[in-house]
C-alpha atoms as a PDB file:
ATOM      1  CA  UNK A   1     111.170  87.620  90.707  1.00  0.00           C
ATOM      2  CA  UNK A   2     112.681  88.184  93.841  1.00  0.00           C
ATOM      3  CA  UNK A   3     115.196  85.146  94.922  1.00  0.00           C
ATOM      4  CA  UNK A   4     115.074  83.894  98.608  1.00  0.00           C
ATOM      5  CA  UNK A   5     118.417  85.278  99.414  1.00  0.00           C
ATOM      6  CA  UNK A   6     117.095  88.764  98.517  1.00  0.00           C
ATOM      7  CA  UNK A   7     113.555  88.167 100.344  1.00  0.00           C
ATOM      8  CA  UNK A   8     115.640  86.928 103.655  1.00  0.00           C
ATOM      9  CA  UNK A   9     117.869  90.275 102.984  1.00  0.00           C
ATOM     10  CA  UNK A  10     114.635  92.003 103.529  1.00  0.00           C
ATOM     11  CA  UNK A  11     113.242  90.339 106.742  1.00  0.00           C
ATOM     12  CA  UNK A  12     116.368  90.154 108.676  1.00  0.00           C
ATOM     13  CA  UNK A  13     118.530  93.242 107.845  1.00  0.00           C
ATOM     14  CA  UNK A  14     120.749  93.910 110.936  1.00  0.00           C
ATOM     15  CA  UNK A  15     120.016  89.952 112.478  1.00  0.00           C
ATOM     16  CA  UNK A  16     123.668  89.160 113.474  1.00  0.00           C
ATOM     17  CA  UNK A  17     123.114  91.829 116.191  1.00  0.00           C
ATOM     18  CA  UNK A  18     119.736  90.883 116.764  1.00  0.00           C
ATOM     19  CA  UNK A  19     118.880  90.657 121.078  1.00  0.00           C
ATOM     20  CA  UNK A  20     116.208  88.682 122.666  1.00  0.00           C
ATOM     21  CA  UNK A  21     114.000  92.246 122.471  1.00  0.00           C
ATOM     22  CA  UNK A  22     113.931  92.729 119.127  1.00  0.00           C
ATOM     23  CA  UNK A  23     111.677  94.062 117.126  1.00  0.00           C
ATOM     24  CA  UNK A  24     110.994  93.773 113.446  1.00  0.00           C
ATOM     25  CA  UNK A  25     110.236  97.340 112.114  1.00  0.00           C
ATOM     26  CA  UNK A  26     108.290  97.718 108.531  1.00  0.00           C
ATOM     27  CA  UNK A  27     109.965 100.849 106.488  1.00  0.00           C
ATOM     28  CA  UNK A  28     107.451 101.751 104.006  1.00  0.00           C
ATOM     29  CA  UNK A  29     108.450 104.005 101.359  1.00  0.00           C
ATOM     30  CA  UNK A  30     106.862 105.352  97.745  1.00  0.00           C
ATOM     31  CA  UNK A  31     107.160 103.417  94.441  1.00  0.00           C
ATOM     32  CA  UNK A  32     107.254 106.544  92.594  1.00  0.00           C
ATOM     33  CA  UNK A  33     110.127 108.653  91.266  1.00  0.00           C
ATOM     34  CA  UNK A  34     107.983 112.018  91.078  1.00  0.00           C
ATOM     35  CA  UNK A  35     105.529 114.486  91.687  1.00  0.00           C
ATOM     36  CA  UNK A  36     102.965 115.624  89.314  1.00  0.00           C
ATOM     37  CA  UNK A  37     102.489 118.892  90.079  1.00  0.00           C
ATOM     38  CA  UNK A  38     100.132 122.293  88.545  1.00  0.00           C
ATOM     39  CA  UNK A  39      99.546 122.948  84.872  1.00  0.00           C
ATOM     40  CA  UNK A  40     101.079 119.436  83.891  1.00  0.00           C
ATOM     41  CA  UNK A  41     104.363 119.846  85.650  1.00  0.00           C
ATOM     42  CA  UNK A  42     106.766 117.113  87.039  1.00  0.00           C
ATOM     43  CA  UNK A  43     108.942 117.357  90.229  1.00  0.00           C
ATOM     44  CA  UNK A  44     111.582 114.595  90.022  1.00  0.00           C
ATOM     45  CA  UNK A  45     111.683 113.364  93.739  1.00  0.00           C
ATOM     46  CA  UNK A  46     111.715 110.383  96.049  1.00  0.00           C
ATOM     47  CA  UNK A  47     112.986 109.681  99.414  1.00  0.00           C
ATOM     48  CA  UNK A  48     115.563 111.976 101.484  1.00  0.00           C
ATOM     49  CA  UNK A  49     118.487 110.219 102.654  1.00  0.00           C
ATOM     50  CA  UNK A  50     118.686 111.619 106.375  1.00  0.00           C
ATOM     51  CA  UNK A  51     114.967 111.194 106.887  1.00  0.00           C
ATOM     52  CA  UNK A  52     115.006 107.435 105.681  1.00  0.00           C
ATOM     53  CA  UNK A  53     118.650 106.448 106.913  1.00  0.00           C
ATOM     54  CA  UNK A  54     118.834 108.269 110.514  1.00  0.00           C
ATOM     55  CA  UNK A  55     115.835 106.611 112.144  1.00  0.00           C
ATOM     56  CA  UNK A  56     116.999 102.815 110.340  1.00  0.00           C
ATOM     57  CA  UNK A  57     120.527 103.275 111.148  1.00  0.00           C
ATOM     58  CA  UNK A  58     119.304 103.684 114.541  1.00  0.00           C
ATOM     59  CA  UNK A  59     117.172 100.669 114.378  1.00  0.00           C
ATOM     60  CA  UNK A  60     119.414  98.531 113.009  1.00  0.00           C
ATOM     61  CA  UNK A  61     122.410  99.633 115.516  1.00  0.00           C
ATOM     62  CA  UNK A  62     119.891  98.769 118.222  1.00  0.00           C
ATOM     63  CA  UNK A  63     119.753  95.426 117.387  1.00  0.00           C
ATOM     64  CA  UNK A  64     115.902  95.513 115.378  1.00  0.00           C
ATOM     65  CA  UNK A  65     115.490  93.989 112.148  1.00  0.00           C
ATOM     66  CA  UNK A  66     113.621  96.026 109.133  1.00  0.00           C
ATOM     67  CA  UNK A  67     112.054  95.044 106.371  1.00  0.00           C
ATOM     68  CA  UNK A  68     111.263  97.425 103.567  1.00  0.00           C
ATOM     69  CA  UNK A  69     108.630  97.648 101.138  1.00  0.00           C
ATOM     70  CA  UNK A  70     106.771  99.772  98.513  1.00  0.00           C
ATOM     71  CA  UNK A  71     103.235  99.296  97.388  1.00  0.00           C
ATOM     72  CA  UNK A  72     104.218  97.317  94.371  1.00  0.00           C
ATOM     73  CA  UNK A  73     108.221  96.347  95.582  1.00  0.00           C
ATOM     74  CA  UNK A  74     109.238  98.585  93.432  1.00  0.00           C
ATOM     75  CA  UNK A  75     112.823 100.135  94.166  1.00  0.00           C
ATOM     76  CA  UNK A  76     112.362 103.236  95.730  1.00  0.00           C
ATOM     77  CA  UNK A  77     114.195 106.161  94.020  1.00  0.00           C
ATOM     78  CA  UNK A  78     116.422 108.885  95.762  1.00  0.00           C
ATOM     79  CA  UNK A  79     116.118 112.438  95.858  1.00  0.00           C
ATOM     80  CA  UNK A  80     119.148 113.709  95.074  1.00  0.00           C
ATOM     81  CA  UNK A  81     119.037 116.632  96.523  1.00  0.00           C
ATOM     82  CA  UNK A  82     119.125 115.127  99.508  1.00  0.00           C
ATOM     83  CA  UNK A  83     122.419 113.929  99.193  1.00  0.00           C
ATOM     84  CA  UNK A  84     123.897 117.196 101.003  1.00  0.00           C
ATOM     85  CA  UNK A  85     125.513 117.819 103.961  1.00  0.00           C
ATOM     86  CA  UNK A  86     123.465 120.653 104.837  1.00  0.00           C
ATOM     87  CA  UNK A  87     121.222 117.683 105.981  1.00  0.00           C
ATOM     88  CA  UNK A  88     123.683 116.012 108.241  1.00  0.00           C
ATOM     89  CA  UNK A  89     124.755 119.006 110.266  1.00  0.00           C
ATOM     90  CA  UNK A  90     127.172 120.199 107.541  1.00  0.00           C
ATOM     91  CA  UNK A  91     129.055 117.461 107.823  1.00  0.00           C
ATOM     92  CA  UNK A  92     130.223 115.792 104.567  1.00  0.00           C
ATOM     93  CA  UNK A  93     131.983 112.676 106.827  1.00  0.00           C
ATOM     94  CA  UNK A  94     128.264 112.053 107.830  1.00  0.00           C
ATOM     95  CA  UNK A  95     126.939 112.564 104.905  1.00  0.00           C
ATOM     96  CA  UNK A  96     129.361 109.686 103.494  1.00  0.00           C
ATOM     97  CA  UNK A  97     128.295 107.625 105.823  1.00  0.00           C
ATOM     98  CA  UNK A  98     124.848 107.749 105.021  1.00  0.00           C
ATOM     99  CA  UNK A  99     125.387 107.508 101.271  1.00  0.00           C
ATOM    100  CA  UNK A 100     127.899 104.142 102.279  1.00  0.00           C
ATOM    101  CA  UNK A 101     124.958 103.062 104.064  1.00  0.00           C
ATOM    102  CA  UNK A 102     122.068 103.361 101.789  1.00  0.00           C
ATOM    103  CA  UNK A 103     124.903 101.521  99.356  1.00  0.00           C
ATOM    104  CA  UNK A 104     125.404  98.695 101.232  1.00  0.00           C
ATOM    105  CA  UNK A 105     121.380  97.963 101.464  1.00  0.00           C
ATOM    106  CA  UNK A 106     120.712  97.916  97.516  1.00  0.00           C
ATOM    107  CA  UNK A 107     117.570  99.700  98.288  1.00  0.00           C
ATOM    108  CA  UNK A 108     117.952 101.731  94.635  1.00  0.00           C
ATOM    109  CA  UNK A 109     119.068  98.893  93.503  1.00  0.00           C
ATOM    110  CA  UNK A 110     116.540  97.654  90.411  1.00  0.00           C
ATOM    111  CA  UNK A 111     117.784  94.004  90.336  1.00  0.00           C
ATOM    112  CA  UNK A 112     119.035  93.408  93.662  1.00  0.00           C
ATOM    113  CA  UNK A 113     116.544  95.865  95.697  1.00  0.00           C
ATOM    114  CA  UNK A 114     115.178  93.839  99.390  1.00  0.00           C
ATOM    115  CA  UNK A 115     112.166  95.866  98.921  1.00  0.00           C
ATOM    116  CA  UNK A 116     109.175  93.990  99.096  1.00  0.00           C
ATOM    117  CA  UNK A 117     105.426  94.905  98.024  1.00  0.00           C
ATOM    118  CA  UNK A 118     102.538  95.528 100.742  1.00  0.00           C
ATOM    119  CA  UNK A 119     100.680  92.743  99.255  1.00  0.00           C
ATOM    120  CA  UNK A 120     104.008  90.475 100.425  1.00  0.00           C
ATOM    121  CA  UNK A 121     103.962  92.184 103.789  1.00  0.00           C
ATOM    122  CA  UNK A 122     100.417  90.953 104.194  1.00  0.00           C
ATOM    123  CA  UNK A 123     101.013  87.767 103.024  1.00  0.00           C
ATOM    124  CA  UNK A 124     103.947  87.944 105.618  1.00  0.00           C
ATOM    125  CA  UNK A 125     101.148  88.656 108.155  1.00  0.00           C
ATOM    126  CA  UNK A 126     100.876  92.719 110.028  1.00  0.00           C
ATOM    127  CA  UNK A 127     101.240  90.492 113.173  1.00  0.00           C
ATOM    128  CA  UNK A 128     105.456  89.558 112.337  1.00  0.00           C
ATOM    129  CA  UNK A 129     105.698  93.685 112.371  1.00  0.00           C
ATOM    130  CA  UNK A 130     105.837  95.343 115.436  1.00  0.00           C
ATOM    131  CA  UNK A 131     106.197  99.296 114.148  1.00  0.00           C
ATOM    132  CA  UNK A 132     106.026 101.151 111.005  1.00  0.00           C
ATOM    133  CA  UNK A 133     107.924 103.888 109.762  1.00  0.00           C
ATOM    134  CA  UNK A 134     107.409 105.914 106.647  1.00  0.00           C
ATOM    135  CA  UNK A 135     109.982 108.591 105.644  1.00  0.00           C
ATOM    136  CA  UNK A 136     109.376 111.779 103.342  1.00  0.00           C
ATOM    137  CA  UNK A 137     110.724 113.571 100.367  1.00  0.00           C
ATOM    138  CA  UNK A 138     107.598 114.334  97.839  1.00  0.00           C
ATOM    139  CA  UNK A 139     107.024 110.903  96.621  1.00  0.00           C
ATOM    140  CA  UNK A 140     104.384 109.488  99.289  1.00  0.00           C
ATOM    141  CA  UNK A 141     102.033 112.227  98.153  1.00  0.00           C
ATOM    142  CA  UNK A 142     102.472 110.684  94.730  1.00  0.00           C
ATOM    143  CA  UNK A 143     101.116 106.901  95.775  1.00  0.00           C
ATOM    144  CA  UNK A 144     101.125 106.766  99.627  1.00  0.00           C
ATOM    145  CA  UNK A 145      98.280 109.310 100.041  1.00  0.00           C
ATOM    146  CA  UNK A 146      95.899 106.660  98.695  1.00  0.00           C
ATOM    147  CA  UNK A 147      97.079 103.619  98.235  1.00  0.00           C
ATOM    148  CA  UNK A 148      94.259 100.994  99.708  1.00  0.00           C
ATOM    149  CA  UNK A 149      97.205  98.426 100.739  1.00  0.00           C
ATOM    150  CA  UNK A 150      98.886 100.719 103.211  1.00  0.00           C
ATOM    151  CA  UNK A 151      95.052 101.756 103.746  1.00  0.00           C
ATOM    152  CA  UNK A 152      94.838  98.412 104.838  1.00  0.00           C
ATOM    153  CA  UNK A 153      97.645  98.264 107.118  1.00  0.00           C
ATOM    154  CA  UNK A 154      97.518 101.288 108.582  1.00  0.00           C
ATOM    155  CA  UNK A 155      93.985 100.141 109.954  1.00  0.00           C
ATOM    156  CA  UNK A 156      95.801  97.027 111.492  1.00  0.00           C
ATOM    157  CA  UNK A 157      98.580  98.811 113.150  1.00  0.00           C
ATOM    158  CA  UNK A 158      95.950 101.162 114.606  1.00  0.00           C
ATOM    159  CA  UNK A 159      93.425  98.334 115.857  1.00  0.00           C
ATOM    160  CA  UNK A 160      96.757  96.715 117.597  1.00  0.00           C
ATOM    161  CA  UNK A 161      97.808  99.888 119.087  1.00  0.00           C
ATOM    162  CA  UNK A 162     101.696  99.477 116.973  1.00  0.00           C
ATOM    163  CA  UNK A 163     104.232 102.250 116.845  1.00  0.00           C
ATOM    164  CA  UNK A 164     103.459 104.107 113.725  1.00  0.00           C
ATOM    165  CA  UNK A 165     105.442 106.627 113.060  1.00  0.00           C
ATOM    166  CA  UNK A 166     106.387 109.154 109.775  1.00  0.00           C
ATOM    167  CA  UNK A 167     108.803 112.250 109.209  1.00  0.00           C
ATOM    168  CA  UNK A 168     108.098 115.561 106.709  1.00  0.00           C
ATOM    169  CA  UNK A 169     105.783 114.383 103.820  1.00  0.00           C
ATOM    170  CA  UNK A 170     105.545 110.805 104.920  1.00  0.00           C
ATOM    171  CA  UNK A 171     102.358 111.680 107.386  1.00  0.00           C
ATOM    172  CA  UNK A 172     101.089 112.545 104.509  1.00  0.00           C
ATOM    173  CA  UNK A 173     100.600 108.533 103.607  1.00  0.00           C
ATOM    174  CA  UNK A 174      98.115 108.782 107.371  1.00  0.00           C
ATOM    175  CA  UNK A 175      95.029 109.826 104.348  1.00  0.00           C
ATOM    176  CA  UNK A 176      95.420 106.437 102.856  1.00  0.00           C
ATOM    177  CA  UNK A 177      93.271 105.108 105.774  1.00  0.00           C
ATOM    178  CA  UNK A 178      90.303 107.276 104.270  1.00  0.00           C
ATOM    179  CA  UNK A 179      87.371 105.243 102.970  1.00  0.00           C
ATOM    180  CA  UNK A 180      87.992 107.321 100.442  1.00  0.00           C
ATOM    181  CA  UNK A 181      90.706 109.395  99.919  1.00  0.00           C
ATOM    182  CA  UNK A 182      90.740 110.790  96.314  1.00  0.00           C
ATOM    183  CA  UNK A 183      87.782 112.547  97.263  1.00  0.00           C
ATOM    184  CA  UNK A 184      89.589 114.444 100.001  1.00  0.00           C
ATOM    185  CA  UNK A 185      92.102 115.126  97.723  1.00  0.00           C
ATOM    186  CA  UNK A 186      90.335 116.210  94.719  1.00  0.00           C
ATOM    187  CA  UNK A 187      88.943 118.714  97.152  1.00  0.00           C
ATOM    188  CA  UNK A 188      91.764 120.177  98.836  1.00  0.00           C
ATOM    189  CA  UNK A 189      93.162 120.721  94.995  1.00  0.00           C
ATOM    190  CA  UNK A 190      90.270 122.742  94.294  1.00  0.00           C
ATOM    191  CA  UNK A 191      90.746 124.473  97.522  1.00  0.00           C
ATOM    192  CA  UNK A 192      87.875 123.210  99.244  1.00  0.00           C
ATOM    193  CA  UNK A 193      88.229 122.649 103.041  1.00  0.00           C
ATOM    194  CA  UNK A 194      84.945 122.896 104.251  1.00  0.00           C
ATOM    195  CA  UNK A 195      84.119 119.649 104.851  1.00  0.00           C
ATOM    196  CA  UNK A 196      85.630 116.775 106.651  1.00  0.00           C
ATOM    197  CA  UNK A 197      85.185 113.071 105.788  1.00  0.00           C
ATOM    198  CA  UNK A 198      83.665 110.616 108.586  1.00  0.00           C
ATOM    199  CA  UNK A 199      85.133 107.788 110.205  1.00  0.00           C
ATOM    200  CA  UNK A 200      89.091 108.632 109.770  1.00  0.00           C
ATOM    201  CA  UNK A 201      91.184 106.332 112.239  1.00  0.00           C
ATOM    202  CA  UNK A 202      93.438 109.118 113.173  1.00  0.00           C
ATOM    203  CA  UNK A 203      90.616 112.382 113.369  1.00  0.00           C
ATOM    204  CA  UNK A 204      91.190 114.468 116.557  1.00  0.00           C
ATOM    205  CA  UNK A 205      94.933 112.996 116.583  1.00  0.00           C
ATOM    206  CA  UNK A 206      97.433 115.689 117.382  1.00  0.00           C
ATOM    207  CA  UNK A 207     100.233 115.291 114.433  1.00  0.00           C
ATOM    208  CA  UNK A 208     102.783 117.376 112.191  1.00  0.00           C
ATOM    209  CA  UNK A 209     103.846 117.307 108.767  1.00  0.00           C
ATOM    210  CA  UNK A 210     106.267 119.770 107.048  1.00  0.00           C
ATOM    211  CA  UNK A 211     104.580 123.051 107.319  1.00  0.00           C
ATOM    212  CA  UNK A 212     102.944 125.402 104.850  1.00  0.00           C
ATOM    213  CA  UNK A 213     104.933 128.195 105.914  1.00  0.00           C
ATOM    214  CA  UNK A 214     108.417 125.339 104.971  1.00  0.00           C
ATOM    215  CA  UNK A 215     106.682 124.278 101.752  1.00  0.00           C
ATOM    216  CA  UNK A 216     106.585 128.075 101.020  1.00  0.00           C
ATOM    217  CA  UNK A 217     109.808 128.647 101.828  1.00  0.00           C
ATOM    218  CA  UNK A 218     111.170 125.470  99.770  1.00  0.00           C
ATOM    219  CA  UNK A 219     109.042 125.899  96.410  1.00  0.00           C
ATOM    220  CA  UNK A 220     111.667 127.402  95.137  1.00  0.00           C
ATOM    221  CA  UNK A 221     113.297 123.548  94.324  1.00  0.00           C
ATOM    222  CA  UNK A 222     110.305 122.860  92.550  1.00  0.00           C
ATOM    223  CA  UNK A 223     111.702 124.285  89.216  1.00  0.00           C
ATOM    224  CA  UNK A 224     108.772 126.831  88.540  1.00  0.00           C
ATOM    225  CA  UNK A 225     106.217 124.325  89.926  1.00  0.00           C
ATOM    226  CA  UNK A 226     103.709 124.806  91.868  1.00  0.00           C
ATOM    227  CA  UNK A 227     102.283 121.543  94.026  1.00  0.00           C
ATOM    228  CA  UNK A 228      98.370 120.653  93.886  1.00  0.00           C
ATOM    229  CA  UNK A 229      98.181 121.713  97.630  1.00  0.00           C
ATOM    230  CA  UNK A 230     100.241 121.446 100.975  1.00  0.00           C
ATOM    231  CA  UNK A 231     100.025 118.299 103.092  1.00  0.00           C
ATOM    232  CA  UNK A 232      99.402 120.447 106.705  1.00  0.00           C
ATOM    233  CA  UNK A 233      96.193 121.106 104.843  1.00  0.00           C
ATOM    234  CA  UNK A 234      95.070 118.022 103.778  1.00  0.00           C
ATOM    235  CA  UNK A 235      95.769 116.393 107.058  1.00  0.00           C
ATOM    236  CA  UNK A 236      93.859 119.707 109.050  1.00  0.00           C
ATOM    237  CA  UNK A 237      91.186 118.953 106.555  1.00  0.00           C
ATOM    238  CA  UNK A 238      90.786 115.810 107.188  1.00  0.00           C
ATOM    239  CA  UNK A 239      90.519 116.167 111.180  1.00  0.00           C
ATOM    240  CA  UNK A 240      94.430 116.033 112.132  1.00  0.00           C
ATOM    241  CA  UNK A 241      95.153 118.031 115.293  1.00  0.00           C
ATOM    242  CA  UNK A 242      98.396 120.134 113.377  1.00  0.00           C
ATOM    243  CA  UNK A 243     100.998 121.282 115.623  1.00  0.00           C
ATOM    244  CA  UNK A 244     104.140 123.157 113.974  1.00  0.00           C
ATOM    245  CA  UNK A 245     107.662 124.404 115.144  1.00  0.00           C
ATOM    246  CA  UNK A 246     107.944 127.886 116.179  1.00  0.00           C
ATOM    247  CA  UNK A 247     110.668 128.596 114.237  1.00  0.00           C
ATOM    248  CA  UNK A 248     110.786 127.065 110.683  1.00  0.00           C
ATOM    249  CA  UNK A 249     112.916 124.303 109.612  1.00  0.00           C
ATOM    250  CA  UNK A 250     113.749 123.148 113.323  1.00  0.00           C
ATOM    251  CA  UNK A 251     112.867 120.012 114.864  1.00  0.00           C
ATOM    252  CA  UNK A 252     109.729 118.898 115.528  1.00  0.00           C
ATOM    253  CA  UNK A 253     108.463 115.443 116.928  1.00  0.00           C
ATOM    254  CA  UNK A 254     104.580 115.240 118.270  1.00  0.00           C
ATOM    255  CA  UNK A 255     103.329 111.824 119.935  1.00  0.00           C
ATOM    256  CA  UNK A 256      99.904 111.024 120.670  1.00  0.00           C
ATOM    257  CA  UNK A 257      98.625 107.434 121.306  1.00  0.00           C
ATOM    258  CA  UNK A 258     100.657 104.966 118.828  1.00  0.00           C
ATOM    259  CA  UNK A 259     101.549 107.896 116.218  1.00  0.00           C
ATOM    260  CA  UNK A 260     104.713 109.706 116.360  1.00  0.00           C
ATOM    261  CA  UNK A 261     105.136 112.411 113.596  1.00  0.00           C
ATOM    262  CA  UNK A 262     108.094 114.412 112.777  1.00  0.00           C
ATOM    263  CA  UNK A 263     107.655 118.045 111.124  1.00  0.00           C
ATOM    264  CA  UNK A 264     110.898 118.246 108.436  1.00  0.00           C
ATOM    265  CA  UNK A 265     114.318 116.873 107.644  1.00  0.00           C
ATOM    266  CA  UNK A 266     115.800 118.076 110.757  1.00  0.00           C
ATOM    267  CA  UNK A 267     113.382 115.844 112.655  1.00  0.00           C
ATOM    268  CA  UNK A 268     114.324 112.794 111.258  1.00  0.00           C
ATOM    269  CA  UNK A 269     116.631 111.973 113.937  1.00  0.00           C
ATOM    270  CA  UNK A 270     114.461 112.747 116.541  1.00  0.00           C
ATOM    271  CA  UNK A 271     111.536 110.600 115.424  1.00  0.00           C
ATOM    272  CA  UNK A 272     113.817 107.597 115.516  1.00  0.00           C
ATOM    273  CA  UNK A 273     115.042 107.951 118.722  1.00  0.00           C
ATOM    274  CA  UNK A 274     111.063 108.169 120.149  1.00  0.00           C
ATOM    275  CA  UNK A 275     110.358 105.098 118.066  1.00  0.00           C
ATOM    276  CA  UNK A 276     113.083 103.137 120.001  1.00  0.00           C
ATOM    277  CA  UNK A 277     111.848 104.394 123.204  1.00  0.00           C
ATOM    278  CA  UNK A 278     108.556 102.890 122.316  1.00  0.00           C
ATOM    279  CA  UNK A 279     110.169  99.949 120.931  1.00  0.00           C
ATOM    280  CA  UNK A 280     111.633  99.501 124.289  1.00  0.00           C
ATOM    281  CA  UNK A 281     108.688 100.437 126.519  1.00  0.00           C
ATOM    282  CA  UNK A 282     106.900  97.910 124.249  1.00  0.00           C
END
């Protein structure tokens, strides 16, 4: 059980700085600490540093608070391999920085995590949030892709019009607002694309999501693995306007109404800075 210094850790990270403007942003990441993949493999994954630290560093040095949380407040696990410079502009000083950083929260942390679940977070009330932000490495399209509590909240951010924004596979968690999802899924598996579902909050949206041409390009850190299927075709399937880089691997940020979507790591940066513009239009 969680003890009220850790629970107030989670609500007011970054309050000493905290202006008259602030906003309190909801950073939702994946319980899970893998990816089941083809034939009965297993990707060990979780969240990429850059893509979860750039946008809440940015948050936090504006003055915002953020609260995290996992479907079950679970702490989220790291992917390792994206504790490399090559995702900081080759720079290891960054890269320190970072990994300092994502230190000094305790988000890995299994006893003294802030995380909090999404049941807490509605207990909380979606009205104390004022944006959402959802990062990527593999894990979301573990649980995110259909869990019914983000389901749940994603339909409340959209009703109220909040910032809602995601980077690489974290998009990916947009098919938990499906009434329902597995089906979607178990169809894109079996390579079925003909149909799409009715009613989807976000159909017709223009978005991005790490590419299939990147995911291609990348499967080689998958071990031998091959994934079920690529999450620029599940979101195309299910009605998502997708919109890729020309060149691979370079940033990417689409907007359109209250979503902002970033393609890959590299547009991790990028995504935060167009959620603090709407922060501050807001």
């Amino acid at each position: 059980m969680k003890t009220l210094k850790q629970l107030a850790l989670a609500t007011a990270i970054g309050s000493a700085s905290l202006g008259a403007h602030a906003a309190n942003v909801l950073v939702v990441l994946s319980d899970e600490d893998h990816l089941e993949l083809r034939d009965g493999k297993v990707f060990a994954t979780g969240f990429y540093l850059n893509e979860l630290l750039e946008p809440t560093k940015a948050l936090l040095d504006a003055g915002h608070q953020v609260t995290f949380a996992t479907p079950r407040g679970r702490a989220p696990s790291l992917d390792h391999s994206s504790a490399a410079a090559q995702y900081f502009g080759g720079d290891q000083k960054r890269l320190a920085e970072y990994q300092a950083l994502l230190e000094r929260l305790q988000l890995t942390s299994p006893s003294h995590s802030p995380v909090i679940s999404l049941a807490r977070v509605e207990q909380i009330g979606y009205e104390q949030f004022d944006a959402l932000y959802v990062p990527g490495g593999h894990a979301p399209m573990q649980d995110l892709i259909s869990d019914p509590a983000l389901g749940h909240l994603l339909h409340a951010f959209h009703a109220a019009g909040k910032p809602t924004a995601l980077v690489c596979h974290g998009p990916i968690a947009l098919l938990s607002a499906l009434d329902q999802p597995q089906q979607l899924i178990h169809a894109v598996e079996a390579g079925d694309t003909s149909s799409t579902p009715k009613g989807w909050i976000y159909a017709g949206y223009r978005m991005t999501v790490i590419s299939n041409q990147e995911e291609e390009q990348a499967k080689g850190l998958l071990g031998g693995g091959q994934m079920k299927f690529y999450p620029q075709t599940a979101l195309e399937s299910a009605g998502g306007q997708y919109q890729s880089n020309q060149s691979p691997w370079t940033p990417n940020v689409v907007i359109d109404r209250e979503l902002i979507t970033g393609q890959n790591p590299a547009s991790a940066a990028a995504v935060g800075q167009a959620l603090l513009r709407r922060l501050q239009k807001d």
